[in-house]
PDB file of N, CA and C in Angstrom:
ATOM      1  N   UNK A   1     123.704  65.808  50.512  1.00  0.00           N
ATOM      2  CA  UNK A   1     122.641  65.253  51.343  1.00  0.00           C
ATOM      3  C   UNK A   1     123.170  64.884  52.735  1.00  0.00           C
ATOM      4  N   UNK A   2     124.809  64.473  52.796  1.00  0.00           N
ATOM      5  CA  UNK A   2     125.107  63.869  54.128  1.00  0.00           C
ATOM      6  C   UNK A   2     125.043  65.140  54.900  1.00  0.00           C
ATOM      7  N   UNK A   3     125.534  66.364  54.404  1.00  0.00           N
ATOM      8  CA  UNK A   3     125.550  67.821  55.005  1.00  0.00           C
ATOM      9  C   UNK A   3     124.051  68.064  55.892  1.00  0.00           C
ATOM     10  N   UNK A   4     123.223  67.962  54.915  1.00  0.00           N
ATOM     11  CA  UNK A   4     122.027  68.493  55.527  1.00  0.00           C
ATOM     12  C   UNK A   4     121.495  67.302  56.868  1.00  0.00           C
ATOM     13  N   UNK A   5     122.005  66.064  56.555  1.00  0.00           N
ATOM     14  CA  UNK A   5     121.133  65.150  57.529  1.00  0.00           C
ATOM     15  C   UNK A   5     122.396  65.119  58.586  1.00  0.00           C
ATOM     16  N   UNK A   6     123.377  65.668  58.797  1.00  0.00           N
ATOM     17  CA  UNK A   6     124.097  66.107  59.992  1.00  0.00           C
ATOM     18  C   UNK A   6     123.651  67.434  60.413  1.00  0.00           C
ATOM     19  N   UNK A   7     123.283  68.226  59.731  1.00  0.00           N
ATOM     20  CA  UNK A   7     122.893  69.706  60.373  1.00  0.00           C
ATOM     21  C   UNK A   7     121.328  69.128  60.730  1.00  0.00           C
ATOM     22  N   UNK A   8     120.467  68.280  60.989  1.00  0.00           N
ATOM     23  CA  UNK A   8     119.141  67.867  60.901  1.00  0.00           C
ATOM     24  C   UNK A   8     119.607  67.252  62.589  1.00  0.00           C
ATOM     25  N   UNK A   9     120.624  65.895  62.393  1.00  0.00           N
ATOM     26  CA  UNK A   9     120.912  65.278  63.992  1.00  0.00           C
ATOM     27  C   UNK A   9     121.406  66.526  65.004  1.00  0.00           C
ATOM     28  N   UNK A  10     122.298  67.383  64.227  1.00  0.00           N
ATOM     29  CA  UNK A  10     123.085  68.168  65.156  1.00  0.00           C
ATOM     30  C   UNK A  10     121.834  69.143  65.895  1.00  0.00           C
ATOM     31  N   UNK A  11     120.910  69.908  64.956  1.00  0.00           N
ATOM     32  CA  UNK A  11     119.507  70.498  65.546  1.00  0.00           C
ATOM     33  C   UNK A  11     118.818  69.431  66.505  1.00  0.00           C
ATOM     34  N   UNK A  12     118.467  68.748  66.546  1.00  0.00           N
ATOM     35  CA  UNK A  12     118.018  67.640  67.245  1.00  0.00           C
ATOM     36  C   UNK A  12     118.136  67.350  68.597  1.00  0.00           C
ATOM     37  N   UNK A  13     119.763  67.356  68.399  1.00  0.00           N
ATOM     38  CA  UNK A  13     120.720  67.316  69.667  1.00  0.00           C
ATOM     39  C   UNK A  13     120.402  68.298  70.445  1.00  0.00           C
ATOM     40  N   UNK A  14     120.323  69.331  69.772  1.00  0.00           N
ATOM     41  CA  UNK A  14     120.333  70.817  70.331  1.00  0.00           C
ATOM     42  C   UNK A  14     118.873  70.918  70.685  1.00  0.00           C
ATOM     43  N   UNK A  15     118.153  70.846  70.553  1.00  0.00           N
ATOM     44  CA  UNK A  15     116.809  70.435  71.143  1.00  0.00           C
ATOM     45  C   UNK A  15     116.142  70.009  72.296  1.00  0.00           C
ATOM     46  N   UNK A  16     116.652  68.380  72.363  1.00  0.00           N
ATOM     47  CA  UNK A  16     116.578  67.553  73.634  1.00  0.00           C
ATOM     48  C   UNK A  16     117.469  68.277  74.319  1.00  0.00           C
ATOM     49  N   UNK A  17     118.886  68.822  74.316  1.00  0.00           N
ATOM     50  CA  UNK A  17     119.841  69.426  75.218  1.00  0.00           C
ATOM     51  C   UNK A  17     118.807  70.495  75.959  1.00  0.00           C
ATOM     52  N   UNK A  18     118.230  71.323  75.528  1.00  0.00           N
ATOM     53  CA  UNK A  18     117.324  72.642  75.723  1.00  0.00           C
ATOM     54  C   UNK A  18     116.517  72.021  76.537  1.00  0.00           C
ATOM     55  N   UNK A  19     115.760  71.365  76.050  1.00  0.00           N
ATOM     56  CA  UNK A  19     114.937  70.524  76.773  1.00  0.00           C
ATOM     57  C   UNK A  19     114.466  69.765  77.682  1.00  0.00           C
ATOM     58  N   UNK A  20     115.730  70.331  78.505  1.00  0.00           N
ATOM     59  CA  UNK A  20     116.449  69.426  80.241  1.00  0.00           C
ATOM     60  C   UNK A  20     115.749  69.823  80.851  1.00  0.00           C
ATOM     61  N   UNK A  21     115.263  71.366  80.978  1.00  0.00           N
ATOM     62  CA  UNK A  21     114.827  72.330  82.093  1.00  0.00           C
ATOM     63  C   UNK A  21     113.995  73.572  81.160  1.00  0.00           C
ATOM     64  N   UNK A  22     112.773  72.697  80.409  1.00  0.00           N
ATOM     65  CA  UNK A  22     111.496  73.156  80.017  1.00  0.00           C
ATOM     66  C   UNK A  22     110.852  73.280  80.615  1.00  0.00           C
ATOM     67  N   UNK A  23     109.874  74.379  81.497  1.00  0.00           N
ATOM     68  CA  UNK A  23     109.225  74.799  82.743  1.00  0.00           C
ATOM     69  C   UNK A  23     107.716  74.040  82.450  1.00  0.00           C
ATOM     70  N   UNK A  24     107.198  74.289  83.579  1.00  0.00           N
ATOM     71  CA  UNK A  24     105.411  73.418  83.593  1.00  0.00           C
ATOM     72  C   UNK A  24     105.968  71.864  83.942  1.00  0.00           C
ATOM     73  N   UNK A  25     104.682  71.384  84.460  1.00  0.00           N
ATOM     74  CA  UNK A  25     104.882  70.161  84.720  1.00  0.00           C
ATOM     75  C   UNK A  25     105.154  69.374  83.662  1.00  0.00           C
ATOM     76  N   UNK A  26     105.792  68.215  83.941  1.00  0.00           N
ATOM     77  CA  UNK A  26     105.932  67.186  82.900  1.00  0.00           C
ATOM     78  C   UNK A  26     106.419  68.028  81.228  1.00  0.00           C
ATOM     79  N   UNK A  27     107.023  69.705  81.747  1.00  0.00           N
ATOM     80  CA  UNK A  27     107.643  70.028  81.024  1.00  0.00           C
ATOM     81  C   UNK A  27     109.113  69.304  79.543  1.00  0.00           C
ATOM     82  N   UNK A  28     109.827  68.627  80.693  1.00  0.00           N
ATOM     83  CA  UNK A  28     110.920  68.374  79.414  1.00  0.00           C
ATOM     84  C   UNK A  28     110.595  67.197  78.661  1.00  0.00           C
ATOM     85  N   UNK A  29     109.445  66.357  79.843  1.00  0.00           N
ATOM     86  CA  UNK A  29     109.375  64.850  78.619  1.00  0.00           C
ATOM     87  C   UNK A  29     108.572  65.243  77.854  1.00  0.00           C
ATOM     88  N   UNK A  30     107.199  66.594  78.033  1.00  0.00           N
ATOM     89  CA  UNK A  30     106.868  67.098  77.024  1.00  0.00           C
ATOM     90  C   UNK A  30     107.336  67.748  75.605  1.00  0.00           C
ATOM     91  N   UNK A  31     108.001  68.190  76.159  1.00  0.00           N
ATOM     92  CA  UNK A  31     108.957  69.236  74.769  1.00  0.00           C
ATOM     93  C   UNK A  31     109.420  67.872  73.962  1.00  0.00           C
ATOM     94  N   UNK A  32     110.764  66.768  74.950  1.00  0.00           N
ATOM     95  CA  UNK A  32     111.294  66.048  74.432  1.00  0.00           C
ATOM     96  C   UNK A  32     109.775  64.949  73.149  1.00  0.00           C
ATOM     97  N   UNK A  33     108.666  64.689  74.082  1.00  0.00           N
ATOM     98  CA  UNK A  33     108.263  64.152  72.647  1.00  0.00           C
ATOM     99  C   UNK A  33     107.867  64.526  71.935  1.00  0.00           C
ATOM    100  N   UNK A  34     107.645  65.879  71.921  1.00  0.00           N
ATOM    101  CA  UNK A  34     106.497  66.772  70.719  1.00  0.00           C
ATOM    102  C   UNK A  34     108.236  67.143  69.769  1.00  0.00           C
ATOM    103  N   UNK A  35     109.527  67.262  70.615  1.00  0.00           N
ATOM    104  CA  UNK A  35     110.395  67.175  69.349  1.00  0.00           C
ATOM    105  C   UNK A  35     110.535  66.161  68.642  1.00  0.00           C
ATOM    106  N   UNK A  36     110.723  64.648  69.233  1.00  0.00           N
ATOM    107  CA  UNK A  36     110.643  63.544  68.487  1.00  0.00           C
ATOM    108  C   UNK A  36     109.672  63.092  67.542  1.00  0.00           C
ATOM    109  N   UNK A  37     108.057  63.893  67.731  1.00  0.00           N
ATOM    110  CA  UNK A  37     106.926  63.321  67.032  1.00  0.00           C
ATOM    111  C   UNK A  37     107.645  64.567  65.460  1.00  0.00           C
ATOM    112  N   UNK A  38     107.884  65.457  66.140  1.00  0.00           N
ATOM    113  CA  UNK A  38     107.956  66.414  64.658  1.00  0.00           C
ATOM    114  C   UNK A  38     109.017  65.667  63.824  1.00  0.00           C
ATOM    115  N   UNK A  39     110.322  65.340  64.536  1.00  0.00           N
ATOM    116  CA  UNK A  39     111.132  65.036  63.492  1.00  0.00           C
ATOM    117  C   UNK A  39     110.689  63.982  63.085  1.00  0.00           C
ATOM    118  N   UNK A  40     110.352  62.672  63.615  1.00  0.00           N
ATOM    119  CA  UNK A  40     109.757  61.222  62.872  1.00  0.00           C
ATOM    120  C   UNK A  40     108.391  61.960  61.909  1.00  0.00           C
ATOM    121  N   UNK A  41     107.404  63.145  61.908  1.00  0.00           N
ATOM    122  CA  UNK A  41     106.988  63.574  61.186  1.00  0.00           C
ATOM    123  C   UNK A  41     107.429  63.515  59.754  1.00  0.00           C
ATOM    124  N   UNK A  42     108.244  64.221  59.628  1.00  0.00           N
ATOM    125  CA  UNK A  42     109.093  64.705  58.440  1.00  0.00           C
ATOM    126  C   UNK A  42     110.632  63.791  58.068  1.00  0.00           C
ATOM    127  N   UNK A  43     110.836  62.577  58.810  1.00  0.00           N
ATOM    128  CA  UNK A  43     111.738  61.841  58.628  1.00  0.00           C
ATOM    129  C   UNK A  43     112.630  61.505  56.680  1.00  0.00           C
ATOM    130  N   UNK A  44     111.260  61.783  55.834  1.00  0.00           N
ATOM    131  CA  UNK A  44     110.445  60.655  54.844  1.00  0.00           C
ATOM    132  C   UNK A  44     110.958  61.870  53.592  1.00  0.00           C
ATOM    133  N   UNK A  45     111.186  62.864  54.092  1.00  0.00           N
ATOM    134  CA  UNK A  45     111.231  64.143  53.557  1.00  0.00           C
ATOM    135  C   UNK A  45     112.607  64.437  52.854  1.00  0.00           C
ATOM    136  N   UNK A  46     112.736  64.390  51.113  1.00  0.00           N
ATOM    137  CA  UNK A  46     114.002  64.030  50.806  1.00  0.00           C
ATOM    138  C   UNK A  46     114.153  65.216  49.843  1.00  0.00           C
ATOM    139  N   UNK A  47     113.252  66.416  50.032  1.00  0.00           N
ATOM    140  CA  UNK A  47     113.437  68.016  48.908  1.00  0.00           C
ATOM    141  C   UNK A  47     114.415  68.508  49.684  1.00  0.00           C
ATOM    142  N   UNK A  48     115.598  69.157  49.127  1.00  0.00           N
ATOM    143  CA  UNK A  48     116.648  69.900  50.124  1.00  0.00           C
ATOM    144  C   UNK A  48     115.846  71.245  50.440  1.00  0.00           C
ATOM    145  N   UNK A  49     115.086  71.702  49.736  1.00  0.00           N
ATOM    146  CA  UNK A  49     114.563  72.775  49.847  1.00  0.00           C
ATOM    147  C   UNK A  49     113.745  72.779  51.041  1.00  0.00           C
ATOM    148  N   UNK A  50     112.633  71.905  51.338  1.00  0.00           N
ATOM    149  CA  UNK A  50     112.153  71.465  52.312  1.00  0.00           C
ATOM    150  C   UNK A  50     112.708  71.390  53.586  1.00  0.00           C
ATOM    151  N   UNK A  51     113.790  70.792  53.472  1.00  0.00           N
ATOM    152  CA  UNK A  51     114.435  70.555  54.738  1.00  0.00           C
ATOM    153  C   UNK A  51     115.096  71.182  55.168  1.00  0.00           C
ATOM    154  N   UNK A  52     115.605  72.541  54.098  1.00  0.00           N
ATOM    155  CA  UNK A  52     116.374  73.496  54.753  1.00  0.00           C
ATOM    156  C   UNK A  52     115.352  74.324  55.424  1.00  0.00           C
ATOM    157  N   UNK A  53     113.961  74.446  54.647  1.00  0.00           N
ATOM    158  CA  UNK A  53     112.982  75.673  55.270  1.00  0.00           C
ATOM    159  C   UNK A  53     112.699  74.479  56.810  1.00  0.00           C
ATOM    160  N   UNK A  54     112.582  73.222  56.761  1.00  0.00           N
ATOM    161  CA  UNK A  54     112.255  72.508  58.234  1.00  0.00           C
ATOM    162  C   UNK A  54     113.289  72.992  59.282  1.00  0.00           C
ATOM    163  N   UNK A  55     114.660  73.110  59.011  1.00  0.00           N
ATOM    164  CA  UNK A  55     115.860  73.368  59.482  1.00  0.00           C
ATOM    165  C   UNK A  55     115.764  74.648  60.526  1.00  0.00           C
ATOM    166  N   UNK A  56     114.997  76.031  59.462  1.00  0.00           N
ATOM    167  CA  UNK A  56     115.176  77.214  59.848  1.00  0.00           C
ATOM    168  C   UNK A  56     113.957  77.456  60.982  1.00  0.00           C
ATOM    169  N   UNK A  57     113.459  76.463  60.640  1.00  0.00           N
ATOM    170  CA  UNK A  57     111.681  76.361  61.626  1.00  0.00           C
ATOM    171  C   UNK A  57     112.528  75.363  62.626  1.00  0.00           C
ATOM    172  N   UNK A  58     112.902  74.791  62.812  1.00  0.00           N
ATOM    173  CA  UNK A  58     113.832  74.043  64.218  1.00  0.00           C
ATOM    174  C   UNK A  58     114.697  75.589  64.940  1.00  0.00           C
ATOM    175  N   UNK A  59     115.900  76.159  63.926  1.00  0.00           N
ATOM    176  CA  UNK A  59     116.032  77.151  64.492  1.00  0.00           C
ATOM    177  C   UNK A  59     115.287  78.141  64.964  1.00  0.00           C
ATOM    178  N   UNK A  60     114.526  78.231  65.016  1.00  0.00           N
ATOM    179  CA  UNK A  60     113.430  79.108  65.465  1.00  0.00           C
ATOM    180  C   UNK A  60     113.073  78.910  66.583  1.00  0.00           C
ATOM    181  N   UNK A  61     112.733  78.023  66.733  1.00  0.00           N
ATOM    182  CA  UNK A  61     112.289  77.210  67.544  1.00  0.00           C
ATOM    183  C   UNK A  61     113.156  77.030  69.157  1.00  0.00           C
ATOM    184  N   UNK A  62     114.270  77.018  68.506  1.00  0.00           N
ATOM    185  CA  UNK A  62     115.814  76.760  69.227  1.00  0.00           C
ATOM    186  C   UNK A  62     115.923  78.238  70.059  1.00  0.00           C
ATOM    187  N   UNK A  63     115.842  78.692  69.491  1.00  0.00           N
ATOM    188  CA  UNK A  63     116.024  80.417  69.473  1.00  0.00           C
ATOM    189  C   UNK A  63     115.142  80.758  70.507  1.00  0.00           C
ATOM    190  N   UNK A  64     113.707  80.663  70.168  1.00  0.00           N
ATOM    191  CA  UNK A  64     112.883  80.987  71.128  1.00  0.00           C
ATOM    192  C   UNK A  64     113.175  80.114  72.580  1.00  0.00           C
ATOM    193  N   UNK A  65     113.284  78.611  72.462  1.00  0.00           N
ATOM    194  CA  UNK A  65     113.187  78.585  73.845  1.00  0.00           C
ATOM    195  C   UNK A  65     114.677  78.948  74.780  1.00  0.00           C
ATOM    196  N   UNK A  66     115.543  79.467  74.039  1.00  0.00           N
ATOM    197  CA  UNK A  66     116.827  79.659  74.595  1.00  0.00           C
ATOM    198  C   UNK A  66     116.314  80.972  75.366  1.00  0.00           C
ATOM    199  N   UNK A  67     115.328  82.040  74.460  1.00  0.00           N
ATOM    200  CA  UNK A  67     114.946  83.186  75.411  1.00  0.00           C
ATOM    201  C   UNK A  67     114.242  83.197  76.117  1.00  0.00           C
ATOM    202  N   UNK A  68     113.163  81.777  76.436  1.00  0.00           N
ATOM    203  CA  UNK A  68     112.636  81.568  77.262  1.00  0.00           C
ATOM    204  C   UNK A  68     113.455  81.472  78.574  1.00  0.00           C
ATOM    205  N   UNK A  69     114.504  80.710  78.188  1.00  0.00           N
ATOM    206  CA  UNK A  69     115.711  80.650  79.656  1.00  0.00           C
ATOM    207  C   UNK A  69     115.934  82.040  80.210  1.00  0.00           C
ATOM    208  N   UNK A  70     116.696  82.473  79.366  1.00  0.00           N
ATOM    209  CA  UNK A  70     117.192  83.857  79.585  1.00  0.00           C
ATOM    210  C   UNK A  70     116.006  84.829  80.212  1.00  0.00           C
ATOM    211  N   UNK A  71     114.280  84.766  79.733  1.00  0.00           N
ATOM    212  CA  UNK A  71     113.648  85.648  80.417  1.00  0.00           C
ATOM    213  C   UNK A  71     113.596  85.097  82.052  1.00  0.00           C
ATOM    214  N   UNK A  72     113.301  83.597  82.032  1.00  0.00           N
ATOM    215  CA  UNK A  72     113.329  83.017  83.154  1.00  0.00           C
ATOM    216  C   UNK A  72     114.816  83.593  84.216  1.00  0.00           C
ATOM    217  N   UNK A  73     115.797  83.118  83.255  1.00  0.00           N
ATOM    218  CA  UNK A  73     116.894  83.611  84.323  1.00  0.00           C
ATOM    219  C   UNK A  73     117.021  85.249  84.570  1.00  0.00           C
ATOM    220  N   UNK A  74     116.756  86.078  84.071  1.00  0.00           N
ATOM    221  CA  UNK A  74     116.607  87.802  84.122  1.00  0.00           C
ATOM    222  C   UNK A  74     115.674  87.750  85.453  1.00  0.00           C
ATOM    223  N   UNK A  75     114.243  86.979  85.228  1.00  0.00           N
ATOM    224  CA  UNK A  75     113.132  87.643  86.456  1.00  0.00           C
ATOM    225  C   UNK A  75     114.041  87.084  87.617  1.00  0.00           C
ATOM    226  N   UNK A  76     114.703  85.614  87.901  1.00  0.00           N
ATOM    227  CA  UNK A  76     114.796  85.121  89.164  1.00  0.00           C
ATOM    228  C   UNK A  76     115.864  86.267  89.334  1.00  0.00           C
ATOM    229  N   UNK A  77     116.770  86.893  88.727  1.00  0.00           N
ATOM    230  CA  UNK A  77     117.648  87.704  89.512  1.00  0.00           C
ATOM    231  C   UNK A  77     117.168  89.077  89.608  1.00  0.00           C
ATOM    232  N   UNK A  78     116.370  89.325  89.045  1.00  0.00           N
ATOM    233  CA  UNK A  78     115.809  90.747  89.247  1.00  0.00           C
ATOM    234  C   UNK A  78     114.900  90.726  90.852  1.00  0.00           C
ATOM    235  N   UNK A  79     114.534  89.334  91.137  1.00  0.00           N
ATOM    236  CA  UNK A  79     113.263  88.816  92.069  1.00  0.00           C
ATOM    237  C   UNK A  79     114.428  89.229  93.307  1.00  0.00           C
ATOM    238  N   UNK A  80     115.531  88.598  93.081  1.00  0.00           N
ATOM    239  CA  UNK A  80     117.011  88.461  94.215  1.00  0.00           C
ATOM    240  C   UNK A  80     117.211  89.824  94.563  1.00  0.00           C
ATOM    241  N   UNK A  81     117.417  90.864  93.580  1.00  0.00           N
ATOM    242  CA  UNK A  81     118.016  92.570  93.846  1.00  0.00           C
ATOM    243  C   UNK A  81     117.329  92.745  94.218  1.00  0.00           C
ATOM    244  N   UNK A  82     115.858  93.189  93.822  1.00  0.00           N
ATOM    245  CA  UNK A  82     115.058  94.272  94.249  1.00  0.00           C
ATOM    246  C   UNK A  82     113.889  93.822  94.971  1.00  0.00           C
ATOM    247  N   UNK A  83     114.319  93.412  96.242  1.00  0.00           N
ATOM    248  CA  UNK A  83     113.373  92.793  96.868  1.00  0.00           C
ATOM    249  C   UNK A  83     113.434  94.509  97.926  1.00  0.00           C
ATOM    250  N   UNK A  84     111.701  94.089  98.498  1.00  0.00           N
ATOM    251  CA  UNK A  84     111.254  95.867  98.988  1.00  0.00           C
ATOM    252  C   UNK A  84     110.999  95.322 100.131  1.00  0.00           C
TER     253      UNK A  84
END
């Protein structure tokens, strides 16, 4: 159980970190509380099974907005080269 509720803070971490430079207005304090409302959501939640499938839905999650960066950072340098 201590395993899973360190891989639970460590996702977490990794979250709010992402979450510095979430685009749109009032972007990161957005992200930052819609991550905090989910995890105090499911705080209560003591099936390992559960929390590993919550885990893989955080990674997901993680995942996607990391390629959100990456599409963001691709257009601004593509915007830089090929200017006409």
């Amino acid at each position: 159980m201590t395993e899973l509720r360190s891989k639970v803070v460590q996702l977490y971490k990794h979250l709010i970190y992402l979450g510095r430079e979430y685009p749109g207005t009032n972007g990161p304090e957005k992200f930052r509380q819609q991550v905090r409302d989910a995890f105090l959501k499911n705080k209560s939640e003591t099936d390992p099974r559960k929390i590993k499938a919550l885990l893989a839905q955080g990674r997901y999650v993680a995942k996607e907005v990391e390629t959100l960066y990456y599409l963001k950072k691709y257009r601004a340098i593509k915007q830089r080269y090929t200017q006409e």
